[in-house]
Structures are given as C-alpha cells and as structure tokens.
Protein backbone atom coordinates (compact mmCIF):
# COMPACT_ATOMS: atom_id res chain seq x y z
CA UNK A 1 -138.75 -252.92 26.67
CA UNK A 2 -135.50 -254.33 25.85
CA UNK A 3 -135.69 -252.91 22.15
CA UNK A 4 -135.62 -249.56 23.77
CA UNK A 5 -132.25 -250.90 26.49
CA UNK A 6 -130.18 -251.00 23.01
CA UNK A 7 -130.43 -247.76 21.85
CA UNK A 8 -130.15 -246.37 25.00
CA UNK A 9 -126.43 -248.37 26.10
CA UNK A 10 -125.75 -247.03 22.46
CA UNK A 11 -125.82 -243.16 23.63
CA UNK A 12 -124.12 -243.21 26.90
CA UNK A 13 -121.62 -245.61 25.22
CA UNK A 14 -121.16 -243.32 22.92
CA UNK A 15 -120.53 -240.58 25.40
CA UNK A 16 -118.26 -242.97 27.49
CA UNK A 17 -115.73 -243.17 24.74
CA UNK A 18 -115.62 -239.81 24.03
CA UNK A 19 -114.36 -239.21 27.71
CA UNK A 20 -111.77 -241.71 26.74
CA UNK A 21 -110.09 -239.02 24.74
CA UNK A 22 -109.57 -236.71 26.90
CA UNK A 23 -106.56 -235.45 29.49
CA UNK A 24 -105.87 -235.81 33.45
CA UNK A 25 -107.58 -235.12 36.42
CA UNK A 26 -108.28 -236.25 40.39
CA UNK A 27 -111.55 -237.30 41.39
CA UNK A 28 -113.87 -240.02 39.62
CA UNK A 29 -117.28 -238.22 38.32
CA UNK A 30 -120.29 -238.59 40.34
CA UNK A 31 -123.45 -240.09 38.29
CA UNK A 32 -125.56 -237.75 39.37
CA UNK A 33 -123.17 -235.19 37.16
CA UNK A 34 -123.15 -237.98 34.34
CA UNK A 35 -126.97 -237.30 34.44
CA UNK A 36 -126.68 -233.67 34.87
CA UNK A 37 -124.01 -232.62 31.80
CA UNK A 38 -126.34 -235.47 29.41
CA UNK A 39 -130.22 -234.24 30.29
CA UNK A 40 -129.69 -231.41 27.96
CA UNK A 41 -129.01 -234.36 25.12
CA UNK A 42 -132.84 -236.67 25.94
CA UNK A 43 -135.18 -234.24 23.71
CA UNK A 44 -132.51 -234.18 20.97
CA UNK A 45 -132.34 -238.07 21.13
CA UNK A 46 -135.77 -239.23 21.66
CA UNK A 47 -137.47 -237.02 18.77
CA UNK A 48 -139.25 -235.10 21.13
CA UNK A 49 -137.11 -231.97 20.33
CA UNK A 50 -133.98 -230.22 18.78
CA UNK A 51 -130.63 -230.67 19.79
CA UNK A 52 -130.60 -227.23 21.91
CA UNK A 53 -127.93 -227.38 24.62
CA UNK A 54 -127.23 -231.06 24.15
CA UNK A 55 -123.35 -230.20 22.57
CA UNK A 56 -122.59 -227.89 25.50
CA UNK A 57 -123.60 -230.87 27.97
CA UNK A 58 -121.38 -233.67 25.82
CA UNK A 59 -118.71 -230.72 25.58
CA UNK A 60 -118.94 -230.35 29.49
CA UNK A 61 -118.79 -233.92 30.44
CA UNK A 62 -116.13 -234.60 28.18
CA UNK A 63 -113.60 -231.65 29.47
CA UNK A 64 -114.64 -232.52 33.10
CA UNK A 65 -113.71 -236.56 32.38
CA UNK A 66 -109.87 -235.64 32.85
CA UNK A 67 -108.52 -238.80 34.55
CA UNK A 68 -108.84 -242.30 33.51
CA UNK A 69 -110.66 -243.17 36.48
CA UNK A 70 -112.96 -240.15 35.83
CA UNK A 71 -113.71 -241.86 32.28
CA UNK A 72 -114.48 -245.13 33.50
CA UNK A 73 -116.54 -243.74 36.53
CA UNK A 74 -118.49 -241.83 33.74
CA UNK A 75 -118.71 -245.18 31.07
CA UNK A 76 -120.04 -247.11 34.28
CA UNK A 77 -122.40 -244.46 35.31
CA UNK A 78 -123.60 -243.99 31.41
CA UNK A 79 -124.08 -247.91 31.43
CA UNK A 80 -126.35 -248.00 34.98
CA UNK A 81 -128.68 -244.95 33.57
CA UNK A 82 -129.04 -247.00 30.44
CA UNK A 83 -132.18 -248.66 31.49
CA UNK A 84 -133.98 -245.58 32.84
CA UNK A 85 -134.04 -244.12 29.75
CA UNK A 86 -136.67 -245.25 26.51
CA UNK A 87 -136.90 -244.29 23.40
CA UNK A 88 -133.95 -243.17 22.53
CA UNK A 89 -133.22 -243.33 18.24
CA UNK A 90 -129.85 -244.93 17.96
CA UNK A 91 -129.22 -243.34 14.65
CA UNK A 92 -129.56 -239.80 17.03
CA UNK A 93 -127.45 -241.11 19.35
CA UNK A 94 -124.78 -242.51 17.18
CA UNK A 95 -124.67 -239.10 15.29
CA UNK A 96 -124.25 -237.04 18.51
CA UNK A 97 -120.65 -236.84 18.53
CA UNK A 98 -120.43 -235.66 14.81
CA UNK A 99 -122.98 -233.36 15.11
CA UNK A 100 -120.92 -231.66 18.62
CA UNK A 101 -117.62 -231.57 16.97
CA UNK A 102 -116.15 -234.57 18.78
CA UNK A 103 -113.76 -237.02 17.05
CA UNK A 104 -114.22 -240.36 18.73
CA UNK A 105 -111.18 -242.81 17.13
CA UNK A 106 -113.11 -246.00 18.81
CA UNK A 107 -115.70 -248.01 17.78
CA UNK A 108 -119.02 -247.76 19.78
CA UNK A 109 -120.53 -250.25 21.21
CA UNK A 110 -122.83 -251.70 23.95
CA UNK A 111 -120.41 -254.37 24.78
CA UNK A 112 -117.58 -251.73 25.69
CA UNK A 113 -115.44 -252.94 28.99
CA UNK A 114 -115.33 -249.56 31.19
CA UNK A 115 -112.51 -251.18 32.74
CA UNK A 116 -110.12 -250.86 29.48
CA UNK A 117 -111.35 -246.88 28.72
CA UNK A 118 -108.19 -245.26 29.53
C-alpha cells in the first residue's frame, strides 16, 4: 500500500503547484471541489483509460485557485485525498501538466509545504 501513497502525493502535488501560478481571489476551495475539477484526471492516471476531460478539470481547478489561500486550501486538500487514491503511474501524473498546456516553474514534490504555495 504505501508504494501506491507515492505516486498518488505525486499527482495532487503536482496539481497543487500549478494553482500556485495563478491570480487572486476570496474564498479558500472546498475539497469536495478539489475532488470534483480532478475525477475527470483518475482513468487518465491509473491506465484504466485516456486522458478525456482530465485537462478541462486541471484547467478548471487551476483558474478557480485565484487567491493564495485558495492554493494552499487546494495543495492541503490534494495532500488529504492522497491516500484514497491507488494506482496511480507517477510517470502519468508527472506528465499531466505538459500534456494540459500548463507551465509549472517549481519543482514537484511530495514533500511540498502548502503553507509556502503562494
């Protein structure tokens, strides 16, 4: 089980820094939108099918994410869902910005500290 944790944290980390890129807003993200915007993204990333509507969700999330406390509601959210969520292939994950069109200038990581995503 904790081979499958990694790649998970890997994904939504991957998704919490690219809503550290983006502009202002008011309220903090709820995780049960987290959740919502990335479902489109778990057959893409767990080989169970094609990428489909998973750029429109990342897309979504990451134009909603407007205020720094939006972006660190959604990295903290991204990290609790990590463990109800197996099989995911990190090399899938990892390539999900790329393959949406979304230039993330940080380097992803398990280990990233929601409290310093600005």
């Amino acid at each position: 089980m904790a081979a499958t944790v990694k790649p998970t944290h890997m994904i939504l980390i991957i998704f919490a820094v690219a809503m550290a890129v983006t502009g202002r807003g008011e309220a903090a993200i709820s995780c049960s939108s987290v959740a919502s915007y990335l479902n489109p993204c778990l057959p893409y990333v767990t080989n169970k099918g094609p990428l489909g509507g998973c750029c429109n969700g990342i897309k979504g999330l990451f134009a909603a994410a407007k205020t720094t406390a939006d972006r660190q509601s959604v990295c903290n959210c991204l990290k609790s869902l990590a463990g109800s969520t197996a099989g995911i292939s990190p090399d899938k994950a990892a390539g999900l910005p790329g393959q949406c069109g979304i230039n993330i200038p940080y380097k992803i990581s398990p280990s990233t500290d929601c409290a310093k995503v600005n």
